[in-house]
Structure formats: structure tokens, C-alpha cells
Protein backbone atom coordinates (compact mmCIF):
# COMPACT_ATOMS: atom_id res chain seq x y z
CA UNK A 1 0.00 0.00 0.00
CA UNK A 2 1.66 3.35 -1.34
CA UNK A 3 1.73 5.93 1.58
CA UNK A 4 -0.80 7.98 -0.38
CA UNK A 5 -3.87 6.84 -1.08
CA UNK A 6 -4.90 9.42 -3.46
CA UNK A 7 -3.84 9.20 -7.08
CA UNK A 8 -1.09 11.32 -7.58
CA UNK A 9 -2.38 12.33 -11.27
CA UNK A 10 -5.81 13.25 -10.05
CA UNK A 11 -6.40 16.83 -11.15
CA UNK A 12 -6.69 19.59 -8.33
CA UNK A 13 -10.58 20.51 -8.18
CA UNK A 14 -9.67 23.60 -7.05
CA UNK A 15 -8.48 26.75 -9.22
CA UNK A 16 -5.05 27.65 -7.45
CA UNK A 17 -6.26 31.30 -6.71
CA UNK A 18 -8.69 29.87 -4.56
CA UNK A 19 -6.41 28.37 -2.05
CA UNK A 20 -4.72 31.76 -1.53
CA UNK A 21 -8.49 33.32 -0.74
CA UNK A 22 -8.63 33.92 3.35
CA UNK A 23 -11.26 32.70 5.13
CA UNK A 24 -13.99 35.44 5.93
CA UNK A 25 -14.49 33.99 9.38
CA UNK A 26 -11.39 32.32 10.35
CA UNK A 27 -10.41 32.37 13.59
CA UNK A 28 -6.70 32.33 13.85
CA UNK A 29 -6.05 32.05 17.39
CA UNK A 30 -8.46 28.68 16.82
CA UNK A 31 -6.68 27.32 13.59
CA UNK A 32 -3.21 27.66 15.51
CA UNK A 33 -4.64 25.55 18.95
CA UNK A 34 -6.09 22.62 16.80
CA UNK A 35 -2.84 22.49 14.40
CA UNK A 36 -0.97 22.78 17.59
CA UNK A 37 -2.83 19.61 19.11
CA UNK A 38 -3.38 17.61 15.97
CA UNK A 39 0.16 17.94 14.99
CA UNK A 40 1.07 16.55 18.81
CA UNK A 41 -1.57 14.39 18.75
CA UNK A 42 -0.14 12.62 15.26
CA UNK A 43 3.30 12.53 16.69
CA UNK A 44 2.17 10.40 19.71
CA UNK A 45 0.62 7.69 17.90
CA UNK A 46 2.13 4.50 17.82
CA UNK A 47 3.93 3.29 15.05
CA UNK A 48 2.86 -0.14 14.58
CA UNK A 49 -0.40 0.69 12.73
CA UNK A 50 0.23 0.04 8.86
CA UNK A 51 0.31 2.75 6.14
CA UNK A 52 -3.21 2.77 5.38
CA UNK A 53 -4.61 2.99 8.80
CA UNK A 54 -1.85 5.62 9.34
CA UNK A 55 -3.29 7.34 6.64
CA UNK A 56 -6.91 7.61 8.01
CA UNK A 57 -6.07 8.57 11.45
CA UNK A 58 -3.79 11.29 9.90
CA UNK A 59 -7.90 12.18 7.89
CA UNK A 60 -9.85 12.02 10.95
CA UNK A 61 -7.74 14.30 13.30
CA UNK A 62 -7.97 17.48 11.99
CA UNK A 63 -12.08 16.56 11.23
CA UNK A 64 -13.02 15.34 14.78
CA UNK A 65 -13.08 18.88 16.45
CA UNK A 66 -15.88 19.85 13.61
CA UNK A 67 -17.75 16.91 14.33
CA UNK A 68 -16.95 15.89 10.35
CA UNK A 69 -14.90 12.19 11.33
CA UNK A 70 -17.30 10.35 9.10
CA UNK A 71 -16.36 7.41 6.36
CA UNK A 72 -17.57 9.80 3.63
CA UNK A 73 -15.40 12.80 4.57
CA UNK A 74 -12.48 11.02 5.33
CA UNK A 75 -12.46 8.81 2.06
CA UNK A 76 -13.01 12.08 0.33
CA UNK A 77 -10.29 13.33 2.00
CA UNK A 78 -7.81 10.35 1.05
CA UNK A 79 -9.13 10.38 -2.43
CA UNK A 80 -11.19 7.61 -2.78
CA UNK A 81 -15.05 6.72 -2.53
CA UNK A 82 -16.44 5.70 0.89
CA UNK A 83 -17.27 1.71 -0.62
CA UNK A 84 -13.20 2.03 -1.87
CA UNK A 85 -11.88 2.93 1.61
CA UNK A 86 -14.44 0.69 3.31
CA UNK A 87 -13.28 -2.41 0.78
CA UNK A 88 -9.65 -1.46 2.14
CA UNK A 89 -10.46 -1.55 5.63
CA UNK A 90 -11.95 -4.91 5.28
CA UNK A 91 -9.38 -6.27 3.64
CA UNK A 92 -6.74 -5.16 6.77
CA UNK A 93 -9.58 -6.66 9.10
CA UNK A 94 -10.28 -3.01 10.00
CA UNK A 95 -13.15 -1.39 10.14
CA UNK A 96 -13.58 2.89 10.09
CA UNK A 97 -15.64 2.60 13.48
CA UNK A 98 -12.64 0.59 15.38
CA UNK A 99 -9.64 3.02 14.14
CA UNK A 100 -12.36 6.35 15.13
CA UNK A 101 -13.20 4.71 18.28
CA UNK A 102 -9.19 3.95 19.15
CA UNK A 103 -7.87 7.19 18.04
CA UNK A 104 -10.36 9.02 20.38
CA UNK A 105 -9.83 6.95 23.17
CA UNK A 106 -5.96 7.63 22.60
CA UNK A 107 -6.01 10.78 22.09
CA UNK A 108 -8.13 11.71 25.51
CA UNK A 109 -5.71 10.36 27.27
CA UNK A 110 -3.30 12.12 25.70
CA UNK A 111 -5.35 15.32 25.77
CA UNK A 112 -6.16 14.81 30.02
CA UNK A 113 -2.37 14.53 30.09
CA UNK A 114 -2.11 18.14 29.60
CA UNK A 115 -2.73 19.63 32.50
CA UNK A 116 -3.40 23.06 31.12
CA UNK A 117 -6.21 22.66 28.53
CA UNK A 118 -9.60 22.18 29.84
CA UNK A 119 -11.97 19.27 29.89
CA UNK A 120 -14.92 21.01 27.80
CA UNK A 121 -11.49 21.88 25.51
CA UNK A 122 -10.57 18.22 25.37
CA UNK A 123 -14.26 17.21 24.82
CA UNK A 124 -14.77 19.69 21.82
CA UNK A 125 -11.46 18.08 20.25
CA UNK A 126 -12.66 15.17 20.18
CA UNK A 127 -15.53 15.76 18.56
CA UNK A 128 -18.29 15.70 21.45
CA UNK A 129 -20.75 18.88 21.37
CA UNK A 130 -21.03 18.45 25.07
CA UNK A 131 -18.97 17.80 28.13
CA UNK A 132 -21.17 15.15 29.39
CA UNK A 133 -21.51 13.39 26.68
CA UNK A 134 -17.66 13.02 26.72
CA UNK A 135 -17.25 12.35 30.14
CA UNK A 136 -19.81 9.54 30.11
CA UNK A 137 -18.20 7.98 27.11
CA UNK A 138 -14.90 8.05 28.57
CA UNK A 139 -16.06 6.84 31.77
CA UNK A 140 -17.50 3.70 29.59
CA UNK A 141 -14.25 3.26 28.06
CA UNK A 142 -12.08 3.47 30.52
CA UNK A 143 -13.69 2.94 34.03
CA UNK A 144 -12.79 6.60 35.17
CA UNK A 145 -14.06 10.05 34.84
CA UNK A 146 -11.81 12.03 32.78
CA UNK A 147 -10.87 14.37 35.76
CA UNK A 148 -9.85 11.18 37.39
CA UNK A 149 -7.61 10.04 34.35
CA UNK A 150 -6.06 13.38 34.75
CA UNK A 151 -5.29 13.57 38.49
CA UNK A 152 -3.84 9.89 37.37
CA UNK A 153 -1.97 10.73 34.89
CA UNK A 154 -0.20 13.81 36.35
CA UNK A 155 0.81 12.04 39.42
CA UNK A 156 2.62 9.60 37.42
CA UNK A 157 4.79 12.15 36.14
């Protein structure tokens, strides 16, 4: 499996004029937290997954904070239809809901590791529209509020 999914000779569907347009409502304070985190967040994960996995974690980052970490965007993303990148998956005995699933778990307890950005902050990062909604689901992966995870996490240090 090439590193790139994407076909290298597929044209650019945008006009290149386009991509030096700014953003009428861009936040930059915002863009420079989440490329700050994702870019962390991509360095910690482990290296044993294979290219293609690799590939769709590196997709789904930067989409989870907008609530956009769906098959569709993400195949669109890599360059492929979602029945392509599902038909890939299956073939590595992967499935899009496992890898989404393990790269949020992962990454909230990398998130809680950071003492200095909020719960709500890690919550929003990972998708979830609300706190609670995180903190339950973190709870039912792990056994442990997230605010416990933390206080166990930064007394290992």
C-alpha cells in the first residue's frame, strides 16, 4: 500500500487562486490551537499501525473537532469513494468505526495529560458537542471520569 492513497495524477478541483483566498471567518487564534494539538496528537501515535490505517487517522484528526470524522469525509479526504476505503479496511480486518473509536480513546488520554487545557477543551477536540456526553463515554471506556484520568496521569509524572 503506497503511503498515499490518493492518485497522484488526479487533477486539483480547485483553481489555485482559490487556495490563496482567506477565510472570511477564520479564527486564527483557533486554527493555531487545533494544528498545535493535531500535529502533537499525530506525533504520539504509535507506530505499529500500517500505512493505510496511518493514513486515516492522519484524515480524521484534523475533522473530529468539527464533528466531520465520518467514512464519507475522510475517504473524500484520502481520495477515494467511501465503498473504496471501506473495501480497504476490510481487507486489513479493519473497520472505520474501530480506528475512530481507538484514536479518540488515545487521544483523551493524551489530551487529560495536559494539565493546562480544559476538559470542555478536550471534549470539543474530540468531537463531542457536550462535556457530558464526553465524560460519560470516557467513563465507559475506561472505568474513570476524565478528571480522574487526569489527576492519574499527572501524578505519574
Amino acid at each position: 500500500m503506497p503511503d498515499r492513497i490518493c492518485c497522484e495524477h488526479r487533477p486539483d478541483p480547485f483553481d489555485k487562486k482559490a487556495k490563496q483566498l482567506r477565510l472570511v471567518a477564520a479564527d486564527p487564534h483557533l486554527n493555531e490551537v487545533l494544528l498545535h494539538y493535531c500535529e502533537q496528537a499525530l506525533a504520539y501515535r504509535r507506530s505499529r499501525e500500517g500505512p493505510l490505517q496511518i493514513a486515516i487517522e492522519n484524515a480524521i484528526t484534523p475533522l473530529l473537532p468539527h464533528g466531520k470524522a465520518q467514512l464519507g469525509a475522510v475517504a473524500q479526504t484520502l481520495g477515494v469513494t467511501s465503498r473504496t476505503l471501506a473495501r480497504r479496511l476490510a481487507a486489513e480486518g479493519l473497520t472505520f468505526s474501530e480506528i475512530l473509536f481507538q484514536l479518540r480513546s488515545d487521544l483523551a488520554t493524551h489530551y487529560l495529560s495536559d494539565p493546562n487545557l480544559p476538559i470542555s477543551e478536550v471534549a470539543w477536540l474530540l468531537g463531542y458537542k457536550a462535556v457530558s456526553a464526553f465524560s460519560h463515554g470516557y467513563k465507559r471506556w475506561t472505568g474513570m471520569s476524565p478528571k480522574r484520568m487526569r489527576d492519574k496521569l499527572l501524578a505519574s509524572r
